[in-house]
PDB file of N, CA and C in Angstrom:
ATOM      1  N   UNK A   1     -75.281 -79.403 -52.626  1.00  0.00           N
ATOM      2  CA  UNK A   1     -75.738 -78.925 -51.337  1.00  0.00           C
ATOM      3  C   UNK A   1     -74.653 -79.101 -50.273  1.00  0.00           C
ATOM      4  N   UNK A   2     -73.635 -80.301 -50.629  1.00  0.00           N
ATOM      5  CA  UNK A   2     -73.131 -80.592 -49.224  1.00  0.00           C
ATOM      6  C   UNK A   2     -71.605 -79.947 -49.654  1.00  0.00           C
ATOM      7  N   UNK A   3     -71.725 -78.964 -50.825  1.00  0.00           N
ATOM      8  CA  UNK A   3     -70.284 -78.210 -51.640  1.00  0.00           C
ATOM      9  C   UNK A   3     -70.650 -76.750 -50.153  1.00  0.00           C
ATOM     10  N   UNK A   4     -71.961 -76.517 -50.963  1.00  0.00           N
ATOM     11  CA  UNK A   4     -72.440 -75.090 -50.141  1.00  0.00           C
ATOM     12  C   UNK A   4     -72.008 -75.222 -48.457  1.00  0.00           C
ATOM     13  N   UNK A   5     -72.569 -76.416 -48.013  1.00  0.00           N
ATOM     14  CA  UNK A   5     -72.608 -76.154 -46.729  1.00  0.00           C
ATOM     15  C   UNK A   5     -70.743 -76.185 -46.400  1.00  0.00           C
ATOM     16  N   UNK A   6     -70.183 -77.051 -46.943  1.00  0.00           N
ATOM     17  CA  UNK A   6     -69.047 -77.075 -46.320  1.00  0.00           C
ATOM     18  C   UNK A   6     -68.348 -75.745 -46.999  1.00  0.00           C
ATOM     19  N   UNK A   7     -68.702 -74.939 -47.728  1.00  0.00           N
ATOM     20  CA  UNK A   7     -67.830 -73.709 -48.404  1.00  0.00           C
ATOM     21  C   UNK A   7     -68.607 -72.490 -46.947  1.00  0.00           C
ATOM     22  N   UNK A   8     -69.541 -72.953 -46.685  1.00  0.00           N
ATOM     23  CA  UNK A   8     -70.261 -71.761 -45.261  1.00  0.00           C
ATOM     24  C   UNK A   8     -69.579 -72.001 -44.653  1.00  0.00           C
ATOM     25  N   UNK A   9     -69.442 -73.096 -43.722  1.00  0.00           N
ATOM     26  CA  UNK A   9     -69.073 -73.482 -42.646  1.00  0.00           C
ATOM     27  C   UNK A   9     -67.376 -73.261 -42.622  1.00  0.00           C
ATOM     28  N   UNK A  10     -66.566 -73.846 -43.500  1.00  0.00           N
ATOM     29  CA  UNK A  10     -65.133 -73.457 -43.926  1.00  0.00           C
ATOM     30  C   UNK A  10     -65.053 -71.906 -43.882  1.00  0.00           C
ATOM     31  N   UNK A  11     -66.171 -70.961 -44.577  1.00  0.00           N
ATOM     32  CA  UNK A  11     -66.303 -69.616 -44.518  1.00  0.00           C
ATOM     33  C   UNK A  11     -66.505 -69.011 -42.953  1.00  0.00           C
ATOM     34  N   UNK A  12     -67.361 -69.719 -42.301  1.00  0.00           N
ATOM     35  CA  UNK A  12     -67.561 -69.142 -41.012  1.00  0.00           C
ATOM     36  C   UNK A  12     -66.164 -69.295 -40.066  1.00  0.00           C
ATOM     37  N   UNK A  13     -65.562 -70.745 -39.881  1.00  0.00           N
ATOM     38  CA  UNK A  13     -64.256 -70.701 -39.320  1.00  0.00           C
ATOM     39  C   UNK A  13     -62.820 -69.928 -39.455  1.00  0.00           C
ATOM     40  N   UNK A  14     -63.231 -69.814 -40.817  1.00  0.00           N
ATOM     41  CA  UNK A  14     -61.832 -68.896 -41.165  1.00  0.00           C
ATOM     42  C   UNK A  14     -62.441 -67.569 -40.329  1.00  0.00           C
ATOM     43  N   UNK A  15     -63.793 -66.742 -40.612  1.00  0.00           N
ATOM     44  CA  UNK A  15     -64.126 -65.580 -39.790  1.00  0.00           C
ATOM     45  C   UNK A  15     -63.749 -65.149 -38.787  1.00  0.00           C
ATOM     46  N   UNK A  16     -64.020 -66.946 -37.845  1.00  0.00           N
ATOM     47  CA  UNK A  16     -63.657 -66.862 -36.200  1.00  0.00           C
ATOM     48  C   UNK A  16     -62.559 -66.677 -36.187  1.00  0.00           C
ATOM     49  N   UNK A  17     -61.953 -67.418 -37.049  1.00  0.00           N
ATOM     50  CA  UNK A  17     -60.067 -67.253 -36.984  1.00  0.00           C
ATOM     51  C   UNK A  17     -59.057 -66.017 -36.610  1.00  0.00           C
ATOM     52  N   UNK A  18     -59.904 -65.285 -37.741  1.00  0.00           N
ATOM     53  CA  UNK A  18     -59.670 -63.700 -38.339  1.00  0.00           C
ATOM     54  C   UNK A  18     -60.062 -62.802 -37.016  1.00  0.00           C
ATOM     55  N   UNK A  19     -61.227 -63.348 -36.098  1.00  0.00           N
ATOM     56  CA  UNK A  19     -62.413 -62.543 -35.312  1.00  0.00           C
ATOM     57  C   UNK A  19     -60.843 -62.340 -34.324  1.00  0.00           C
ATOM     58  N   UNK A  20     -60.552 -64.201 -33.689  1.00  0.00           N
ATOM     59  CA  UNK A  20     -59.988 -64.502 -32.396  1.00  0.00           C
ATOM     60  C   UNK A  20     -58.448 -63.365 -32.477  1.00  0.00           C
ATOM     61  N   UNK A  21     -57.651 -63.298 -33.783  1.00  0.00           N
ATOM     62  CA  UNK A  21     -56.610 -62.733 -34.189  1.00  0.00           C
ATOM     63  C   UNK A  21     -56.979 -60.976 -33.775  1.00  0.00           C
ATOM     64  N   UNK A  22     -57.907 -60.537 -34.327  1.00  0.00           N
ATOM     65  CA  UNK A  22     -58.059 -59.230 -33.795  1.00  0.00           C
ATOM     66  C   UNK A  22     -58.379 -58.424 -32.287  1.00  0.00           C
ATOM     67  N   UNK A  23     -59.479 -59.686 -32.068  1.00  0.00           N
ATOM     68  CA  UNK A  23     -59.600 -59.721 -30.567  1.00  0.00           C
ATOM     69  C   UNK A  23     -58.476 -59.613 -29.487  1.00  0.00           C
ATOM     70  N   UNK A  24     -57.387 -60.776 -29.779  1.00  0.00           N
ATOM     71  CA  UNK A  24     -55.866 -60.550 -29.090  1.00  0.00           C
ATOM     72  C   UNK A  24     -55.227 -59.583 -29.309  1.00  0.00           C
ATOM     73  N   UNK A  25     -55.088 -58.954 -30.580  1.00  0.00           N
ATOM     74  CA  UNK A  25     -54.099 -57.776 -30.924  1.00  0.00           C
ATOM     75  C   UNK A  25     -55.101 -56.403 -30.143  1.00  0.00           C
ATOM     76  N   UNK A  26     -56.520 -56.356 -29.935  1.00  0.00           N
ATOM     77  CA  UNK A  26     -57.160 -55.642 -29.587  1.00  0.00           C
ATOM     78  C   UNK A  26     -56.499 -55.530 -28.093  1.00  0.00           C
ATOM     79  N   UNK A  27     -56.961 -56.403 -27.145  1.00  0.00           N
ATOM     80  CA  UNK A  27     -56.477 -57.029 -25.912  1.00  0.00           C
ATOM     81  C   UNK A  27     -54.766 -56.843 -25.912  1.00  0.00           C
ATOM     82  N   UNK A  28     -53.781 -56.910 -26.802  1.00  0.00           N
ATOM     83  CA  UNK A  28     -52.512 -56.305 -26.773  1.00  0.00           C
ATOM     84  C   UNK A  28     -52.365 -54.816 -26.535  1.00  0.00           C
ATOM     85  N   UNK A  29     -53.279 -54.037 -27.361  1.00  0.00           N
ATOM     86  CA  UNK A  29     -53.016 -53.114 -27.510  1.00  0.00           C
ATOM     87  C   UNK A  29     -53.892 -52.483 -26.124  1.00  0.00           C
ATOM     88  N   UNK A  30     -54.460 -53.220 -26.129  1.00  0.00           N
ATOM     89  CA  UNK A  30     -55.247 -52.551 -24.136  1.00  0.00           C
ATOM     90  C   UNK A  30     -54.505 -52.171 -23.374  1.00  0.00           C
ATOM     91  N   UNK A  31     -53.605 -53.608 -23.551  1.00  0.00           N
ATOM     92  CA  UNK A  31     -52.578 -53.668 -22.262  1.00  0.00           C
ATOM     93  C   UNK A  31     -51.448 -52.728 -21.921  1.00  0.00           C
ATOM     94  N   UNK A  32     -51.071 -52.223 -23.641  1.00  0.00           N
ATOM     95  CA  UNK A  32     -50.144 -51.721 -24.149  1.00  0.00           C
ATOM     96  C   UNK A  32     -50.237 -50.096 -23.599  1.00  0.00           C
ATOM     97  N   UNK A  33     -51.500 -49.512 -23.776  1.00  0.00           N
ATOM     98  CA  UNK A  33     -51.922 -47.908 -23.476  1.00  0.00           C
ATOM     99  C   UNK A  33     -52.217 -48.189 -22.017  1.00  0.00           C
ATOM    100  N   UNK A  34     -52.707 -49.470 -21.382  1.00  0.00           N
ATOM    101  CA  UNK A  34     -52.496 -49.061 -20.088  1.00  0.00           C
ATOM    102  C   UNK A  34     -51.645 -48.520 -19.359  1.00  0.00           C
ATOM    103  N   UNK A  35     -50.037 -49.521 -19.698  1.00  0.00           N
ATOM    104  CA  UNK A  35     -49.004 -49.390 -19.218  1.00  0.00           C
ATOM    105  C   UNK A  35     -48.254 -48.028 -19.859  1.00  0.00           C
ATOM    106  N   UNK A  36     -48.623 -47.794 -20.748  1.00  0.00           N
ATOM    107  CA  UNK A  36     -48.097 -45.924 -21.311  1.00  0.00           C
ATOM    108  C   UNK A  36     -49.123 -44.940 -21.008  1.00  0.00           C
ATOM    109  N   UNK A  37     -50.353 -45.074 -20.638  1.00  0.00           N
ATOM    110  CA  UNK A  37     -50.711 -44.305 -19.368  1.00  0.00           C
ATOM    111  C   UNK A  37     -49.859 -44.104 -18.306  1.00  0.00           C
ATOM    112  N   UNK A  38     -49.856 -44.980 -17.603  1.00  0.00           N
ATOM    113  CA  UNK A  38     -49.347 -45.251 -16.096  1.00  0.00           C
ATOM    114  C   UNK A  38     -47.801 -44.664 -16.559  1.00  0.00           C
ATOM    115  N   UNK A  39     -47.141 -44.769 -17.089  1.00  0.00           N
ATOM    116  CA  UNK A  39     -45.774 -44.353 -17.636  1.00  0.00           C
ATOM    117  C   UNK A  39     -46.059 -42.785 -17.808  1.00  0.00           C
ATOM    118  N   UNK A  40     -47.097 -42.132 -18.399  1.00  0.00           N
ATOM    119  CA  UNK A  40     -47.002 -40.604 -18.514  1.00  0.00           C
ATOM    120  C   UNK A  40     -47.519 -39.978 -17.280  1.00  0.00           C
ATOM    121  N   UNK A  41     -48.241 -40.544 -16.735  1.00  0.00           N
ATOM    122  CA  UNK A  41     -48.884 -39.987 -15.263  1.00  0.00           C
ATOM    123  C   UNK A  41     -47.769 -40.403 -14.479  1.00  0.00           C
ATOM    124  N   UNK A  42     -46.970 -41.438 -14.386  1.00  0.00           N
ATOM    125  CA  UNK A  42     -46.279 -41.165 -13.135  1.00  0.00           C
ATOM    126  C   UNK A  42     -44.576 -40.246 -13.942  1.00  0.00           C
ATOM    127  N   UNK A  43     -44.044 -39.649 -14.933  1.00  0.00           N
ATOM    128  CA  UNK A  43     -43.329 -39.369 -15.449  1.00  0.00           C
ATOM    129  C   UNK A  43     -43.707 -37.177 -14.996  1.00  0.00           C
ATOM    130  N   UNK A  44     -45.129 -37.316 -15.351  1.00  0.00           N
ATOM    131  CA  UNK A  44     -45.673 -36.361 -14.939  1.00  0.00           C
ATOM    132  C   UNK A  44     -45.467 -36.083 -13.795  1.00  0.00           C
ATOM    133  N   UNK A  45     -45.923 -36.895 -12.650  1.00  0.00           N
ATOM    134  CA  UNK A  45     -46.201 -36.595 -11.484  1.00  0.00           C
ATOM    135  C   UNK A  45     -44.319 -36.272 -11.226  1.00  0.00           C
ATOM    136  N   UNK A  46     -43.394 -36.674 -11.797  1.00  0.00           N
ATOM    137  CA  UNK A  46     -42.210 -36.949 -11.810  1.00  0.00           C
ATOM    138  C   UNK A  46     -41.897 -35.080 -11.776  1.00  0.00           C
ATOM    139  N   UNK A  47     -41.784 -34.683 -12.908  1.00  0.00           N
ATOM    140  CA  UNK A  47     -41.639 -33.743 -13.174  1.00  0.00           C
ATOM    141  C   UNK A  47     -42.252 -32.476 -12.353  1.00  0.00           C
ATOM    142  N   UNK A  48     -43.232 -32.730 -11.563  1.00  0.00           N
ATOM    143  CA  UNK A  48     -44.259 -31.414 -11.362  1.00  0.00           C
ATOM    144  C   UNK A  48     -43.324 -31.356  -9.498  1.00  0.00           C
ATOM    145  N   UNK A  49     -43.045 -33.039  -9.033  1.00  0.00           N
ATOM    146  CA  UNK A  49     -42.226 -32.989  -7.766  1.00  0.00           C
ATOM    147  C   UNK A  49     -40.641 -32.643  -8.071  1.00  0.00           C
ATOM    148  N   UNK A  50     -40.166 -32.422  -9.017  1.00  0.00           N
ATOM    149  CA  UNK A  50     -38.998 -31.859  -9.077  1.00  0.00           C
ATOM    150  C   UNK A  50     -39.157 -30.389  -9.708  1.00  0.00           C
ATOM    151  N   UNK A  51     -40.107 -30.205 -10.205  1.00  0.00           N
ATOM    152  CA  UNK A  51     -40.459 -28.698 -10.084  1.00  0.00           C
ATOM    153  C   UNK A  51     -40.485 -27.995  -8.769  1.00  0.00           C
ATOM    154  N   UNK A  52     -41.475 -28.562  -8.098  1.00  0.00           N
ATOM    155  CA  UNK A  52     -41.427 -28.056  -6.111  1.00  0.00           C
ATOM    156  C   UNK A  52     -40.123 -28.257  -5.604  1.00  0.00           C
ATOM    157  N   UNK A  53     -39.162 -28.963  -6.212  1.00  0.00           N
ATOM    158  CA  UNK A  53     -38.131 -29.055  -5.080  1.00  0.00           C
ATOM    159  C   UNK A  53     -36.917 -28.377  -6.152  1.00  0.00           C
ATOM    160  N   UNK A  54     -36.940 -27.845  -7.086  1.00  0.00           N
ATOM    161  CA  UNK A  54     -36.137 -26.874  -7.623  1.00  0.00           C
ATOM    162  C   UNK A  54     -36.555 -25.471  -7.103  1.00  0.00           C
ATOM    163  N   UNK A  55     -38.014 -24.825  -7.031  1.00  0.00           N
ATOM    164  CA  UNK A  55     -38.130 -23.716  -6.166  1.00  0.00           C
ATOM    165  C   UNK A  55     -37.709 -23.536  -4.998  1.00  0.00           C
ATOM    166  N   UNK A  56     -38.107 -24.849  -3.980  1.00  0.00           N
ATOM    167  CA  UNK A  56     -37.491 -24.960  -2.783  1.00  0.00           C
ATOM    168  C   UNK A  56     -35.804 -24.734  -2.495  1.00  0.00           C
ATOM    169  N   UNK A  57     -35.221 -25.124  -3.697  1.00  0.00           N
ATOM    170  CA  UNK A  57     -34.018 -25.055  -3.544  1.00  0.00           C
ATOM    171  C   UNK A  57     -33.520 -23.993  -3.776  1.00  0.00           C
ATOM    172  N   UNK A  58     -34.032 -23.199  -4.744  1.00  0.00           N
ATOM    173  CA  UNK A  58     -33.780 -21.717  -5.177  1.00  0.00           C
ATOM    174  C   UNK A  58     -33.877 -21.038  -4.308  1.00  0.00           C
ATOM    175  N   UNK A  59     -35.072 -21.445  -3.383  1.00  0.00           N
ATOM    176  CA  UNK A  59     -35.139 -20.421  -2.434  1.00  0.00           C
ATOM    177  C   UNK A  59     -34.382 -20.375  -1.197  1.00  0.00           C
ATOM    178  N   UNK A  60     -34.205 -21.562  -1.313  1.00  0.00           N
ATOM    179  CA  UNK A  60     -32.550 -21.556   0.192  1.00  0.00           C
ATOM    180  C   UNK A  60     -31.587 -21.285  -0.571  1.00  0.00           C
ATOM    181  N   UNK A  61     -31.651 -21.365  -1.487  1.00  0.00           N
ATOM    182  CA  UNK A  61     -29.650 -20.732  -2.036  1.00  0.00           C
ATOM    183  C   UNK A  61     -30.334 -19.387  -1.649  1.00  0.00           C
ATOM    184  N   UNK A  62     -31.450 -18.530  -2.097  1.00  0.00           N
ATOM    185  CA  UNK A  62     -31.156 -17.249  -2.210  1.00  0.00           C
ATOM    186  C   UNK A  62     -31.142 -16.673  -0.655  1.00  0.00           C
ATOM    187  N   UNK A  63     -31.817 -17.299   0.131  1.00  0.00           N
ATOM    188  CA  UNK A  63     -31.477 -17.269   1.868  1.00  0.00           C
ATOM    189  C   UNK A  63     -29.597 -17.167   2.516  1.00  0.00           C
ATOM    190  N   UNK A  64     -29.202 -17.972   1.903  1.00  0.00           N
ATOM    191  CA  UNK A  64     -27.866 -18.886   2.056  1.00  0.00           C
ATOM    192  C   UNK A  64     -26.995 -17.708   1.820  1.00  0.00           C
ATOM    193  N   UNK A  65     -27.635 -17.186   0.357  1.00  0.00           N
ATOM    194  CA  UNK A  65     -26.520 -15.795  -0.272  1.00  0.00           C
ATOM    195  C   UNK A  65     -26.612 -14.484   0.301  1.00  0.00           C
ATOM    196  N   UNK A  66     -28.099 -14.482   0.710  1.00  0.00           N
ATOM    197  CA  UNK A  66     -28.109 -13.287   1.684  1.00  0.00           C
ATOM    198  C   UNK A  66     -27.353 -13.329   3.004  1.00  0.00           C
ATOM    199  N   UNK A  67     -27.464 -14.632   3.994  1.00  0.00           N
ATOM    200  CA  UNK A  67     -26.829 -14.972   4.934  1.00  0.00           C
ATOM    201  C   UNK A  67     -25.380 -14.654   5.117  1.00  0.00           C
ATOM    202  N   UNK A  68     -24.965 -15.450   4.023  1.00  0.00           N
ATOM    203  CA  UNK A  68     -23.479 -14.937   3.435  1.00  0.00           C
ATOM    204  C   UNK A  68     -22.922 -13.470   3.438  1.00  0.00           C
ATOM    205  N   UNK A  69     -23.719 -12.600   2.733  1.00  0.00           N
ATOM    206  CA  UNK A  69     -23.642 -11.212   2.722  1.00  0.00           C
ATOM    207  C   UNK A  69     -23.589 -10.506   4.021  1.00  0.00           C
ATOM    208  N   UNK A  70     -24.560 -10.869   5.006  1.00  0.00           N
ATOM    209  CA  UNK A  70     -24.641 -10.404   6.403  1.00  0.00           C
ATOM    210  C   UNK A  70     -23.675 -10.541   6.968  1.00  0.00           C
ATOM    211  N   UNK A  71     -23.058 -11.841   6.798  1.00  0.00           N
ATOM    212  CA  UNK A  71     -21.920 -12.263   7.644  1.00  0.00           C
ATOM    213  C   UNK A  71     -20.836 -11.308   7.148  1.00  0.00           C
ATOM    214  N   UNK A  72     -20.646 -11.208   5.660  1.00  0.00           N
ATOM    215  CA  UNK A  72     -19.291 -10.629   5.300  1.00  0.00           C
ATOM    216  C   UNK A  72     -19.435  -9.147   6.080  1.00  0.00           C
ATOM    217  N   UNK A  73     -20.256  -8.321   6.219  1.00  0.00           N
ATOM    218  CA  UNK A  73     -20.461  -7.348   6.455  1.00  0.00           C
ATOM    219  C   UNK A  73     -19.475  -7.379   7.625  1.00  0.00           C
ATOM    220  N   UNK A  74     -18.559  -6.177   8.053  1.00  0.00           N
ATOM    221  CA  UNK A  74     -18.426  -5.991   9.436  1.00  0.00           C
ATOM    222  C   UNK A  74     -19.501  -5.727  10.436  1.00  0.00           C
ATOM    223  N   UNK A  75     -19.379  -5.742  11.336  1.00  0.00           N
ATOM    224  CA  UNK A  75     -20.461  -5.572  12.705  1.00  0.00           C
ATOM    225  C   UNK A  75     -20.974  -4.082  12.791  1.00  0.00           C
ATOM    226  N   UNK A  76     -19.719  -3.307  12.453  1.00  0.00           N
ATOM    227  CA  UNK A  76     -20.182  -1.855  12.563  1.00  0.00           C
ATOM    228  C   UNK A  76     -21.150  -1.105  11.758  1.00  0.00           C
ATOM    229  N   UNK A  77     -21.542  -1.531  10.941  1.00  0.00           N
ATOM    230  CA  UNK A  77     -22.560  -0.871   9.621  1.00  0.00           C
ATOM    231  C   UNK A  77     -23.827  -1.467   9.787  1.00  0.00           C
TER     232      UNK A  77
END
């Protein structure tokens, strides 16, 4: 009887053991997709503001080149 109980009880601790080990790697891996969330949303947000400021820029060069053109022009035409 006192084989059984201590082969349960030895059985139940190793469980917790096994439980506490997954629980942390669980809790690792939380932490882990939080911070590679936050890494693709702001990488994103990265990309979509240098999208707006590559149009913006396109669009003053193409101002800039017309400007240019006006100027070369003589006055008389």
């Amino acid at each position: 009887m006192g084989e059984m109980l201590t082969y349960i009880f030895s059985s139940l601790r190793s469980s917790e053991k096994r439980l506490d080990v997954v629980t942390r790697a669980v809790s690792k891996q939380r932490s882990f997709n939080k911070q590679l969330t936050i890494f693709a949303v702001m990488t994103t947000a990265n990309l979509v503001v240098m999208k707006i400021e590559q149009k913006d820029q396109a669009l003053r060069i193409r101002k800039l080149e017309k400007e240019i053109e006006e100027l070369k022009r003589p006055e008389g035409e």
